[in-house]
N, C-alpha and C. Protein backbone atom coordinates (compact mmCIF):
# COMPACT_ATOMS: atom_id res chain seq x y z
N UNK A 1 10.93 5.91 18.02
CA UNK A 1 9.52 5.62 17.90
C UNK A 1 9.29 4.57 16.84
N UNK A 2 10.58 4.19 16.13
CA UNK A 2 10.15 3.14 15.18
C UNK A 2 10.81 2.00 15.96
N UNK A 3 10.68 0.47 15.12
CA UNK A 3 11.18 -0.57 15.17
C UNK A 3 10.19 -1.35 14.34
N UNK A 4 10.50 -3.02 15.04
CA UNK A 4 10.37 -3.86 14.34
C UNK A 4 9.26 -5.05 14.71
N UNK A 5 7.90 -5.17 14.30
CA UNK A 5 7.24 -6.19 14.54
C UNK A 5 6.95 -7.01 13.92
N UNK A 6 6.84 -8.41 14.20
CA UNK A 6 6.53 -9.70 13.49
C UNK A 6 5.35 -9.88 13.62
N UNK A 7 4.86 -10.26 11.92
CA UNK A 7 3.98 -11.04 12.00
C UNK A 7 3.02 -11.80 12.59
N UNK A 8 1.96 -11.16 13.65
CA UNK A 8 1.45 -12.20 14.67
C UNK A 8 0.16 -13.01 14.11
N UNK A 9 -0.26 -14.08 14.64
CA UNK A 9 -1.28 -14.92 14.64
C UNK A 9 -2.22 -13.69 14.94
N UNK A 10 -3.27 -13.64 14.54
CA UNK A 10 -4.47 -12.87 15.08
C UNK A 10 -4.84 -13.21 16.74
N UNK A 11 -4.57 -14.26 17.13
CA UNK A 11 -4.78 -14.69 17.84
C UNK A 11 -4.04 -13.80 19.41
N UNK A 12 -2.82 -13.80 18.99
CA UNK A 12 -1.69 -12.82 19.74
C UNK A 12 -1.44 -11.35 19.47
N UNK A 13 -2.26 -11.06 18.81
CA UNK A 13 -2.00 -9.42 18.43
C UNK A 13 -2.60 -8.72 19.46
N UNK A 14 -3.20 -9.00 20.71
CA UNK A 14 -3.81 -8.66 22.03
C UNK A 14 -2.28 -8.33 22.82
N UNK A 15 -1.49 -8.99 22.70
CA UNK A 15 -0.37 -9.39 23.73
C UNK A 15 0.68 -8.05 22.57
N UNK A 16 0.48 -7.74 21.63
CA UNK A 16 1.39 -6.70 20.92
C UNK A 16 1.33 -5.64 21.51
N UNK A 17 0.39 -5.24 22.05
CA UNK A 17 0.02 -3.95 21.97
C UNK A 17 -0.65 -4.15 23.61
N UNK A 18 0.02 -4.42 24.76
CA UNK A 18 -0.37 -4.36 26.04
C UNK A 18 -0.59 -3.62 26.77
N UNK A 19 0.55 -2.18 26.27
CA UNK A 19 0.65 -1.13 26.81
C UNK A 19 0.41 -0.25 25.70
N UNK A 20 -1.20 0.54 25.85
CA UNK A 20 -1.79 1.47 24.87
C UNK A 20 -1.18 2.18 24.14
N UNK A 21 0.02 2.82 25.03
CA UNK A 21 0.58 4.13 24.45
C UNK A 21 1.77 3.36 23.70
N UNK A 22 2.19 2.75 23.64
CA UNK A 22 3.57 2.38 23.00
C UNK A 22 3.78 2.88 21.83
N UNK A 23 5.24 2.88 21.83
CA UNK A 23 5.89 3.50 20.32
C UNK A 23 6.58 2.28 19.40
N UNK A 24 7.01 1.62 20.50
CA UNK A 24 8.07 0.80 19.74
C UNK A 24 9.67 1.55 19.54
N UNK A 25 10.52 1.18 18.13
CA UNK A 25 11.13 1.53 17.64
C UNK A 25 11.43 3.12 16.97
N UNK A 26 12.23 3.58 16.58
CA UNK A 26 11.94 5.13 16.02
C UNK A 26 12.20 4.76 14.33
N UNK A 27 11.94 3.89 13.51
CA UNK A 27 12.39 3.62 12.28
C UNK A 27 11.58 4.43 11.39
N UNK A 28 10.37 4.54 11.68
CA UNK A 28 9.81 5.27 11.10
C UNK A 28 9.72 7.11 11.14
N UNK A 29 10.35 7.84 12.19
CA UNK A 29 10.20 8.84 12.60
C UNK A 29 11.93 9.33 12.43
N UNK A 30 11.99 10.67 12.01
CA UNK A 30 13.67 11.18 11.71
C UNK A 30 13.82 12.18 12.66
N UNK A 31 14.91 12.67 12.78
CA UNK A 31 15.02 14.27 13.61
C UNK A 31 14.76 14.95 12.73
N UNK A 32 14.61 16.10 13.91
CA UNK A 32 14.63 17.64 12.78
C UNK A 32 15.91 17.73 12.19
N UNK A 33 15.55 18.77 10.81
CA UNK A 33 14.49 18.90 10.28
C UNK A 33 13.90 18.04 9.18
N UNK A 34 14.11 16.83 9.17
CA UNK A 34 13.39 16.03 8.27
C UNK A 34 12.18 15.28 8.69
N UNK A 35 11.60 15.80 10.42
CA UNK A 35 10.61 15.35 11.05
C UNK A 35 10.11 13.88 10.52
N UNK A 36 8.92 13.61 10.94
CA UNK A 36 8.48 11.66 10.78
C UNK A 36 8.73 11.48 9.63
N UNK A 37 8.79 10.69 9.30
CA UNK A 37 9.08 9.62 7.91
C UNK A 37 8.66 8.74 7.52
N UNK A 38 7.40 9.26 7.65
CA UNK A 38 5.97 7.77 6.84
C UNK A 38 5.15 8.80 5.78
N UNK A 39 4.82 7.96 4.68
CA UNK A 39 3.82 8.08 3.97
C UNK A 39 3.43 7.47 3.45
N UNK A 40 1.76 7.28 2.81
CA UNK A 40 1.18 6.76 2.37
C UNK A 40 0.12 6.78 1.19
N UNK A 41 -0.42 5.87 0.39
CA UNK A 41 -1.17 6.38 -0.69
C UNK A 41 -2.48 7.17 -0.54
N UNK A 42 -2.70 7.80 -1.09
CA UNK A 42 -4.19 8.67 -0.53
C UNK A 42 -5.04 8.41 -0.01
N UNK A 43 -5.69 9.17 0.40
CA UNK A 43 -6.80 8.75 1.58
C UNK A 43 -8.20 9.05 0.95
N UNK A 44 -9.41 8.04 1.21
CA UNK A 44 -9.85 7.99 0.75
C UNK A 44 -11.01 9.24 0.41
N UNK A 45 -11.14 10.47 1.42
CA UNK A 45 -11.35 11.78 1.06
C UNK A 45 -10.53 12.44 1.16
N UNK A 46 -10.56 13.99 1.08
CA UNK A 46 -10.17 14.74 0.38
C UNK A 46 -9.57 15.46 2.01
N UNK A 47 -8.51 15.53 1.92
CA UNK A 47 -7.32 15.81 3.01
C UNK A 47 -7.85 17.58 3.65
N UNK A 48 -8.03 18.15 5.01
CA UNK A 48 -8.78 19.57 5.10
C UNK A 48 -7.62 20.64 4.47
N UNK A 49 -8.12 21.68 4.59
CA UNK A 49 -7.55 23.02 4.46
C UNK A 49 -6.86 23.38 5.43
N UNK A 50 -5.40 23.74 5.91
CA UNK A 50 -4.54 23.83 6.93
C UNK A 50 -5.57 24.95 7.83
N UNK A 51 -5.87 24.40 9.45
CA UNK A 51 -6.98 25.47 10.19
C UNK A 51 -6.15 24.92 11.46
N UNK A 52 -6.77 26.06 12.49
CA UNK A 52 -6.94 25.68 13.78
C UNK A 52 -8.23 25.01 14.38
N UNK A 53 -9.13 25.11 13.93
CA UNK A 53 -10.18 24.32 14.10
C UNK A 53 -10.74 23.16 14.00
N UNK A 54 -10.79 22.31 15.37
CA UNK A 54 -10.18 20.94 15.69
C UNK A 54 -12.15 20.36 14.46
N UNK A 55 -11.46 19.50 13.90
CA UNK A 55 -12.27 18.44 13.33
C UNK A 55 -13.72 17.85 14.35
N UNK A 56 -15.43 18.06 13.73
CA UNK A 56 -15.91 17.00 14.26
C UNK A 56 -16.12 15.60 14.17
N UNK A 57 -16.72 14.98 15.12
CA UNK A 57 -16.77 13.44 14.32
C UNK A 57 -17.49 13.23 13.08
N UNK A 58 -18.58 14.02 12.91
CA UNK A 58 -18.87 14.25 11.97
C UNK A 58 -17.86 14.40 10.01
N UNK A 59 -16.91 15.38 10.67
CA UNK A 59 -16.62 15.73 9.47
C UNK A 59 -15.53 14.79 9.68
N UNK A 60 -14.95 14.14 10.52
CA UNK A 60 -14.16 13.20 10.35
C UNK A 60 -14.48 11.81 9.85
N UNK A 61 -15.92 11.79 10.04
CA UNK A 61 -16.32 10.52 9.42
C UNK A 61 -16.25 10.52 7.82
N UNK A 62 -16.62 11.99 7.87
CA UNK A 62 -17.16 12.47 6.17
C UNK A 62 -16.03 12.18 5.07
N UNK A 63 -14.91 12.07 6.11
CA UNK A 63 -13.44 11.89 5.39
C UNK A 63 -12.91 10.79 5.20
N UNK A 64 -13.35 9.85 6.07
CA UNK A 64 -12.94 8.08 5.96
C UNK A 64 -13.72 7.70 5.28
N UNK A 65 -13.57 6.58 5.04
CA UNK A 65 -14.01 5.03 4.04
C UNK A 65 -15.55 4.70 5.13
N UNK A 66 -16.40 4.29 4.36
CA UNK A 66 -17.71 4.54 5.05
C UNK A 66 -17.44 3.68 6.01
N UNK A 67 -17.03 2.57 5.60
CA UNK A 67 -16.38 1.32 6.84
C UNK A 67 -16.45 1.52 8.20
N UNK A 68 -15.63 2.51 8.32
CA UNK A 68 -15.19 2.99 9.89
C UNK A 68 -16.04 3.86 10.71
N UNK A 69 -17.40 3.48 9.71
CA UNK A 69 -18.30 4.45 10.82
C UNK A 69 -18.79 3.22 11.64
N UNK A 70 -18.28 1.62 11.09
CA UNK A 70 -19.40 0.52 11.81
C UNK A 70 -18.44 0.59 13.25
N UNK A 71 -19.22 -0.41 13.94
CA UNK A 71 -19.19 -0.53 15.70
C UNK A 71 -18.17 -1.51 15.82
N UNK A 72 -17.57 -2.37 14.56
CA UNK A 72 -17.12 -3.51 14.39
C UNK A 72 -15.95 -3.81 14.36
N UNK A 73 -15.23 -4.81 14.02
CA UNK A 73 -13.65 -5.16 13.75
C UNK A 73 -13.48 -4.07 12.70
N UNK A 74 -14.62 -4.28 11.86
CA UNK A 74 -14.33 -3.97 9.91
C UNK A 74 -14.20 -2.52 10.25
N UNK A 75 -15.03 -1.74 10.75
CA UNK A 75 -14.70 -0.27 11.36
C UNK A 75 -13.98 0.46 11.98
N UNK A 76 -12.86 -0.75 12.85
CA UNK A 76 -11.48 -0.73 13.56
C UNK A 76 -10.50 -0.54 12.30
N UNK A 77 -11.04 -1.65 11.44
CA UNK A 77 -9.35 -2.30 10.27
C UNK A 77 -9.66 -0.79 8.86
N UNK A 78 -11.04 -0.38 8.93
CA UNK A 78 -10.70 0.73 8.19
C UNK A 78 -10.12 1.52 8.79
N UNK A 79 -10.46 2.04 10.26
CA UNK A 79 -9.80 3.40 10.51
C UNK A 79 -8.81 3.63 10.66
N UNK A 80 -7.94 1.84 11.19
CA UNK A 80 -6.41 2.14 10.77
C UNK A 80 -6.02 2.38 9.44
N UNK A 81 -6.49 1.79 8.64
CA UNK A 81 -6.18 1.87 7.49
C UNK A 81 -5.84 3.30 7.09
N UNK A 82 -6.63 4.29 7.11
CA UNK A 82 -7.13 5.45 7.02
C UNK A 82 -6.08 5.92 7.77
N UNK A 83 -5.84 5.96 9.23
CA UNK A 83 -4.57 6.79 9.61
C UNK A 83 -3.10 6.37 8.95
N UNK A 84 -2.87 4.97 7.87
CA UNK A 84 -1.74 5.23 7.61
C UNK A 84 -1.73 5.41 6.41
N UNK A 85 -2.86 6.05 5.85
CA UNK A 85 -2.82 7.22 4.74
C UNK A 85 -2.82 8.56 5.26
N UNK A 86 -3.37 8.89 5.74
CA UNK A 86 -3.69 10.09 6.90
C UNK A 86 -2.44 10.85 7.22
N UNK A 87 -1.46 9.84 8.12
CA UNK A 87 -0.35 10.45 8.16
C UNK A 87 0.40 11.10 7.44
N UNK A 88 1.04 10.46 5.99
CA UNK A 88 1.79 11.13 5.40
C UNK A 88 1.66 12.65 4.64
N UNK A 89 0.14 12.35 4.33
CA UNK A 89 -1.03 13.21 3.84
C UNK A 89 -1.02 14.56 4.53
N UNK A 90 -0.69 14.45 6.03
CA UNK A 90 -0.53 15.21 7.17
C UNK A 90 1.21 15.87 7.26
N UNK A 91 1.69 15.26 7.04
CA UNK A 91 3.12 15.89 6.54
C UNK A 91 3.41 16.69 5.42
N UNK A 92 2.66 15.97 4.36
CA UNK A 92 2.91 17.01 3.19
C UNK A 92 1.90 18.64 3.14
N UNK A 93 1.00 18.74 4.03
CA UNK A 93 0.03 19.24 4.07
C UNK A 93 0.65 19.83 5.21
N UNK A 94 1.28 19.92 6.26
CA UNK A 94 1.79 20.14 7.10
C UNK A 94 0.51 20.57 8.30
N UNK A 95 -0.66 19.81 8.37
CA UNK A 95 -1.64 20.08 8.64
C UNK A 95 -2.04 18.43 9.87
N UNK A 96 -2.38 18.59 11.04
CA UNK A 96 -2.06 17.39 12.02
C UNK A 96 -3.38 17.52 12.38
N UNK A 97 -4.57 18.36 11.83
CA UNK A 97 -5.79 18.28 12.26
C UNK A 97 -6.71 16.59 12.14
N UNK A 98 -6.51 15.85 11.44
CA UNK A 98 -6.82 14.69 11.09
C UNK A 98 -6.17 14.01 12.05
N UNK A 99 -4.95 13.75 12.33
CA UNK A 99 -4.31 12.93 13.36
C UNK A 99 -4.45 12.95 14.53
N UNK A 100 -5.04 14.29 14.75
CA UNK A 100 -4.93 14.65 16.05
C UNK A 100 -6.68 14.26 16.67
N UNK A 101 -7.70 14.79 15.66
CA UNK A 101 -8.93 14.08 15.23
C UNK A 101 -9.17 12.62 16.11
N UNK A 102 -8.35 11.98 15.35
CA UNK A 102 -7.86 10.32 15.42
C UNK A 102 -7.84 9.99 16.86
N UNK A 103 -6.79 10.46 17.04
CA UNK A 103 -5.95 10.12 18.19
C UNK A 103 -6.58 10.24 19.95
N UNK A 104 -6.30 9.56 20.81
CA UNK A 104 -7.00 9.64 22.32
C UNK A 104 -5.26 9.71 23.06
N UNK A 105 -5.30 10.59 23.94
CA UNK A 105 -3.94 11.32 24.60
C UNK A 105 -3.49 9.62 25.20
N UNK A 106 -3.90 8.66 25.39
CA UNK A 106 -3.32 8.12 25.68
C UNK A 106 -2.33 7.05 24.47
N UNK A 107 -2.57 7.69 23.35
CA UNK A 107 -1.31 6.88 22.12
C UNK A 107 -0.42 8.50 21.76
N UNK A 108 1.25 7.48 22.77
CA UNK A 108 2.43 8.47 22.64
C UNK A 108 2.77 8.21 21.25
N UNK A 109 2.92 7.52 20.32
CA UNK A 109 3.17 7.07 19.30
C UNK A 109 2.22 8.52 18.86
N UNK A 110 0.96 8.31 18.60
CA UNK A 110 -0.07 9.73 17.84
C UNK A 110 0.64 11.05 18.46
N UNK A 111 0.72 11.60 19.55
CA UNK A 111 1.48 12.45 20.09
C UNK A 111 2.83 13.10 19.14
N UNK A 112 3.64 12.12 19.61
CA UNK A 112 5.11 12.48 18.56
C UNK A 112 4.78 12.66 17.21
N UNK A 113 3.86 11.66 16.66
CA UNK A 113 3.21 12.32 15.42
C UNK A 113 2.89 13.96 14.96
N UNK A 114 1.93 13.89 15.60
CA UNK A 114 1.06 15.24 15.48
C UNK A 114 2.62 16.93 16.15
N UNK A 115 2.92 16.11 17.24
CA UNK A 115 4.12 17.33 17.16
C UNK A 115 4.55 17.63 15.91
N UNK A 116 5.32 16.24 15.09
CA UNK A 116 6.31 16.28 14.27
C UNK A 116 5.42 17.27 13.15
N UNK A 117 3.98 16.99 13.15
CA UNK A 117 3.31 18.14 12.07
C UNK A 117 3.16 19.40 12.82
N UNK A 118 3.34 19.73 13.72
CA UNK A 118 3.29 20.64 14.47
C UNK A 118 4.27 21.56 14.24
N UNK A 119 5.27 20.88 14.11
CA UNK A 119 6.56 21.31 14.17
C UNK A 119 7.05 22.12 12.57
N UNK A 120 6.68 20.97 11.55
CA UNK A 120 6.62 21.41 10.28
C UNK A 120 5.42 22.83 9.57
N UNK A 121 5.02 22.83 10.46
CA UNK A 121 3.98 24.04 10.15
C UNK A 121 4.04 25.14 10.53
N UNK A 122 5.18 25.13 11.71
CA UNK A 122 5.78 26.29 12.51
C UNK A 122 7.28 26.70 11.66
N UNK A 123 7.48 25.78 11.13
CA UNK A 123 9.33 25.89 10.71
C UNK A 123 9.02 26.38 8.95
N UNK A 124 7.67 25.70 8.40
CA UNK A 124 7.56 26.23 7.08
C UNK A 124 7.98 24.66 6.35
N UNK A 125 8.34 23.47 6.90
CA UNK A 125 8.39 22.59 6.11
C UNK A 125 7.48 21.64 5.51
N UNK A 126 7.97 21.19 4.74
CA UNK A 126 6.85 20.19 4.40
C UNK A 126 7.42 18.44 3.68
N UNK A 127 6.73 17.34 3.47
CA UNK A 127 7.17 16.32 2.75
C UNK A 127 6.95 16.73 1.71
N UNK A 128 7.79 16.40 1.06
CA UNK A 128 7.86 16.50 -0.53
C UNK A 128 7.04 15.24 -1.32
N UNK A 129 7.97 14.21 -1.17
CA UNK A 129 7.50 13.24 -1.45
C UNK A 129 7.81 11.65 -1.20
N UNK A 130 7.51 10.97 -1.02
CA UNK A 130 7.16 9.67 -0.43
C UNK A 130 5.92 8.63 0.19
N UNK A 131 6.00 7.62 -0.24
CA UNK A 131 5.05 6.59 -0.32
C UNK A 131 4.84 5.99 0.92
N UNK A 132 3.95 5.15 1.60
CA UNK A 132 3.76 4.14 2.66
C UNK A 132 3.00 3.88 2.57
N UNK A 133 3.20 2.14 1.68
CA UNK A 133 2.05 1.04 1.30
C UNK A 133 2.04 0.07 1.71
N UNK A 134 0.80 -0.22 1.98
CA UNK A 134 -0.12 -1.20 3.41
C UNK A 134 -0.63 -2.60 3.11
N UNK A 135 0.40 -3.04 2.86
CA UNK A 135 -0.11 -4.57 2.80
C UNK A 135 -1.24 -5.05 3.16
N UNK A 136 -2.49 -5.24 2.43
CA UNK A 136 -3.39 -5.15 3.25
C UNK A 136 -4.26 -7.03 3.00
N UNK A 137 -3.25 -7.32 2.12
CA UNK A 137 -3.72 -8.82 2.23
C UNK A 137 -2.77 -9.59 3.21
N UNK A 138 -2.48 -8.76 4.02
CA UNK A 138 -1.64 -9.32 5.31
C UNK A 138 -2.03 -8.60 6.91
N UNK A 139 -3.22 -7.73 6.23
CA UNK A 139 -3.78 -7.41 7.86
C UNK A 139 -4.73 -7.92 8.72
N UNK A 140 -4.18 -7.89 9.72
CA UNK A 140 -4.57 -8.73 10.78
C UNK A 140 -5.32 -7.76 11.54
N UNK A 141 -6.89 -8.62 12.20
CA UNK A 141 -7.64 -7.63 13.28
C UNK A 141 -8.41 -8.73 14.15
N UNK A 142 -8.37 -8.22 15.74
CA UNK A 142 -9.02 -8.96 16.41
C UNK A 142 -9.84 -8.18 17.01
N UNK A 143 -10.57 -8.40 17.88
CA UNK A 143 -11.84 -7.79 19.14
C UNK A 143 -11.44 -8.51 20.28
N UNK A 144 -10.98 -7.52 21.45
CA UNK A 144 -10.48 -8.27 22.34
C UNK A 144 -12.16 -8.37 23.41
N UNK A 145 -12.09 -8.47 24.95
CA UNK A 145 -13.06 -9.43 25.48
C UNK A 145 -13.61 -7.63 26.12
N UNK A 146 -12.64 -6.92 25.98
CA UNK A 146 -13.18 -5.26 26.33
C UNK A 146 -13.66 -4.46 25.12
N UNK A 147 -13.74 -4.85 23.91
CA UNK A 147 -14.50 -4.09 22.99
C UNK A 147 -13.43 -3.21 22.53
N UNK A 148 -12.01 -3.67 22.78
CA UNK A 148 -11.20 -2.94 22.00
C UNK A 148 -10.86 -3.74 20.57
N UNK A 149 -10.05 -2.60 19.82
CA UNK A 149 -9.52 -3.90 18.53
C UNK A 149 -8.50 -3.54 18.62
N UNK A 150 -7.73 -4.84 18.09
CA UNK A 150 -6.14 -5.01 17.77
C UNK A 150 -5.79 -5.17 16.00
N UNK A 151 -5.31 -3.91 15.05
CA UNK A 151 -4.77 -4.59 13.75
C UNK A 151 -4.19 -4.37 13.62
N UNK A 152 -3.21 -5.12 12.70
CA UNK A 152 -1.63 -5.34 12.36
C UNK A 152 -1.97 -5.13 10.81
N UNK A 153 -0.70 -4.02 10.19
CA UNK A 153 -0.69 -3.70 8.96
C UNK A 153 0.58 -3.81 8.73
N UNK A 154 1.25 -4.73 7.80
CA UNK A 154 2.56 -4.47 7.36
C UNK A 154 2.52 -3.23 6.30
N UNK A 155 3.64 -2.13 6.28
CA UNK A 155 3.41 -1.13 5.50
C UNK A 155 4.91 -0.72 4.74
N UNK A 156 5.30 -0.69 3.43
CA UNK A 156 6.46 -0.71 3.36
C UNK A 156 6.66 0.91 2.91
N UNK A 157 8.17 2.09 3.36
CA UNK A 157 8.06 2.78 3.07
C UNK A 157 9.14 3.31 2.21
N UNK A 158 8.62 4.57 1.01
CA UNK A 158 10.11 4.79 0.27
C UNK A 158 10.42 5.45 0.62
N UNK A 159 11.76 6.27 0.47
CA UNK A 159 12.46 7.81 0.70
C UNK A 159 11.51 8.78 0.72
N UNK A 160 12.39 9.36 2.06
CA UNK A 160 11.10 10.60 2.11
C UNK A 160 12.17 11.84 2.25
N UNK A 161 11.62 12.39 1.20
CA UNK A 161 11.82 13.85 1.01
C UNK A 161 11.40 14.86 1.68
N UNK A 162 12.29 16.07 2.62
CA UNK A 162 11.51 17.28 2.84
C UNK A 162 11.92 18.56 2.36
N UNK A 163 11.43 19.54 2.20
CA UNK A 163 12.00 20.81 1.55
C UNK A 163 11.43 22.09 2.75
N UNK A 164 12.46 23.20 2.75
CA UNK A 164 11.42 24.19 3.39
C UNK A 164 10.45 24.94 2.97
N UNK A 165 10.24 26.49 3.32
CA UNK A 165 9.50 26.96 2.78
C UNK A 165 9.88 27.49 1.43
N UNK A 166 11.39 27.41 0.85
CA UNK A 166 11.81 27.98 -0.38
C UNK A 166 11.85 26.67 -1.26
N UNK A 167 11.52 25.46 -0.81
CA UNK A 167 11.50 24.36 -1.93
C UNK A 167 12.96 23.83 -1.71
N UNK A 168 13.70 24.04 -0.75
CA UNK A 168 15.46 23.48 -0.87
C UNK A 168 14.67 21.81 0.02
N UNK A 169 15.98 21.16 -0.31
CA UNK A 169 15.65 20.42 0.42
C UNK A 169 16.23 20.40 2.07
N UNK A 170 15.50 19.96 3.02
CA UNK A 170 15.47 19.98 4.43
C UNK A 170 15.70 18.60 4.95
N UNK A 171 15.97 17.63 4.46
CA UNK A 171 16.65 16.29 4.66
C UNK A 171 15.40 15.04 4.07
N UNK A 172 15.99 14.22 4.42
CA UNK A 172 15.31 12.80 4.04
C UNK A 172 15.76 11.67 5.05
N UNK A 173 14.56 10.70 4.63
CA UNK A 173 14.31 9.60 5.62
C UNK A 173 14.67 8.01 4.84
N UNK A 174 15.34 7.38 5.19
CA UNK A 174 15.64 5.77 3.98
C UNK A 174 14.41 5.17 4.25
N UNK A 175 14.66 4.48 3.13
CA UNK A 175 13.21 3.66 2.99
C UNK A 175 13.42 2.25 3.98
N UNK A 176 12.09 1.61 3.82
CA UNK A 176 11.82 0.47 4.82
C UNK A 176 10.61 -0.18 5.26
N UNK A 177 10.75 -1.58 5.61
CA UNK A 177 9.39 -2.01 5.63
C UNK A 177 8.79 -2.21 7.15
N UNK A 178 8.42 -2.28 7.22
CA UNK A 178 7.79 -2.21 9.14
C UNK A 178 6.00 -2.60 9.43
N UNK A 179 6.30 -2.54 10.62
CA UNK A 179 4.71 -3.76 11.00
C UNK A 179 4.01 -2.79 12.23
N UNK A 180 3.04 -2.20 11.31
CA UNK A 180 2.33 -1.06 12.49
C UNK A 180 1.00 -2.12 12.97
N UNK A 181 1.57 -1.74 14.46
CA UNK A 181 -0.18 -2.99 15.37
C UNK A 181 -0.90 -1.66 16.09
N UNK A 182 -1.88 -1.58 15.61
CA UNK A 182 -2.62 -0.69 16.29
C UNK A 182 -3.93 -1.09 17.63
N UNK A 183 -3.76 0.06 18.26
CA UNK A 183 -4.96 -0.44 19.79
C UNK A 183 -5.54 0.35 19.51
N UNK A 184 -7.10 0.19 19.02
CA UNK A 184 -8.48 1.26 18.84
C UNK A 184 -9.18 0.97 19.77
N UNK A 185 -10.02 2.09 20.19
CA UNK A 185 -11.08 2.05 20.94
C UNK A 185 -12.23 2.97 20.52
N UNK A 186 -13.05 2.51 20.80
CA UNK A 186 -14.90 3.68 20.13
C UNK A 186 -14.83 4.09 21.19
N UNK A 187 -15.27 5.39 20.26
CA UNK A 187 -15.24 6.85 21.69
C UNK A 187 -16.77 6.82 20.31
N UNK A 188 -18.14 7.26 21.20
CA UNK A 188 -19.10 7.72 20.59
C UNK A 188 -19.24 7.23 19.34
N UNK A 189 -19.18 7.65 18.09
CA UNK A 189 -19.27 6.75 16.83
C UNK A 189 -18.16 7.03 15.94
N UNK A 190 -17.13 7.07 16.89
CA UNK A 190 -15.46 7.14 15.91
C UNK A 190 -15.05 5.91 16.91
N UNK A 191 -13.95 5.05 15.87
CA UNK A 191 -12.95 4.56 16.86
C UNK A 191 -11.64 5.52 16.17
N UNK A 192 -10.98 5.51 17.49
CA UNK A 192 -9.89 5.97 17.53
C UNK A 192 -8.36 5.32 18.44
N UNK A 193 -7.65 5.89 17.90
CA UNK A 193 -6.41 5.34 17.86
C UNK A 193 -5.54 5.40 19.41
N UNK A 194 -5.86 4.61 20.09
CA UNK A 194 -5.53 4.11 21.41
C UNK A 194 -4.23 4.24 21.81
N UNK A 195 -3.40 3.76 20.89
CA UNK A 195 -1.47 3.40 21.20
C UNK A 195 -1.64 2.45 19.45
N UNK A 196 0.20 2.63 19.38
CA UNK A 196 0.76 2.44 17.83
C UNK A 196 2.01 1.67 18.74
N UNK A 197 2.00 0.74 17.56
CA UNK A 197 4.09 -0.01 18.34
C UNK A 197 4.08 -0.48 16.48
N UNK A 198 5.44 0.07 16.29
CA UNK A 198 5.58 -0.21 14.57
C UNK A 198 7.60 -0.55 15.45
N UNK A 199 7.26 -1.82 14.55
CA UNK A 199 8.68 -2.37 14.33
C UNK A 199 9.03 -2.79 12.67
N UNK A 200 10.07 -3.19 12.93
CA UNK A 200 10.78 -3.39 11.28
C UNK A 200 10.25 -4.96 11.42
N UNK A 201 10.09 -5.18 9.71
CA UNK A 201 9.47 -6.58 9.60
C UNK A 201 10.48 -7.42 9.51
């Protein structure tokens, strides 16, 4: 589910991401039990309480950067932003209610995600610790001619640590830098996360 994307012109970041659901590469994602292997710096609210009770848009808005409530590019390039804090946030928390929030069944990339927290919440694991930081004077966003958006975030990541439920450790992930292009689409007054293709930069 990981790999490697270059740098595109804004112009071509339509043509990255052709096929919604894509994964790309698996660079970013490990086997069990050291499940995905991204993280990122905090998010800009306050991460939920581990529940079964799926998120509204409401309270999902309440949790992003006010940004991503607009109709706009700028409301696309926050909410990615936001899921690649989100994620890691979601590992250590072992909690996929936010991602899953996010996500529209047609991004396999969000899918394997939200398992991999799925998975850690059933087994008792969790991330310990590790970073995934978002270049963000290098992100790229377009509006294609259907009212979708296309942004490109280079994001570099460190070692990621997992432990189980006794605190041992449960493996780790090497660090690395990689180029997540995301396909959003507005569903009602969220956009959400369409398909992911992350390659190595």
């Amino acid at each position: 589910m990981t790999g490697t994307i270059r740098t595109l012109p804004p112009i071509l970041l339509a043509g990255a991401l052709a096929l919604a659901g894509c994964a790309g590469s698996d660079a970013i994602v490990t086997e069990s039990p050291s499940s995905t292997a991204a993280a990122a710096t905090a998010a800009a609210g306050a991460a939920p309480s581990p529940s079964a009770t799926a998120l509204t848009d409401d309270e999902l808005l309440a949790m992003m950067p006010a940004d991503a409530a607009r109709d706009d590019v700028a409301g696309a390039m926050a909410t990615a932003e936001y899921f690649v804090s989100a994620y890691p946030e979601a590992l250590m928390a072992a909690d996929a209610r936010v991602l899953r929030a996010m996500s529209l069944p047609t991004c396999s990339f969000c899918a394997d995600v939200v398992a991999d927290v799925d998975h850690l919440a059933e087994t008792g694991e969790r991330l310990s610790a590790g970073t995934l930081s978002p270049d963000l004077s290098q992100l790229q966003a377009v509006m294609d001619d259907d009212g979708h958006a296309h942004v490109q975030i280079p994001v570099s990541q460190s070692r990621f640590e997992y432990v189980d439920s006794a605190g041992r450790s449960a493996g780790s992930s090497d660090p690395g830098v990689f180029v997540m292009s995301f396909l959003l689409t507005r569903t009602d007054t969220v956009w959400r996360i369409n398909g992911v293709y992350v390659e190595d930069a």
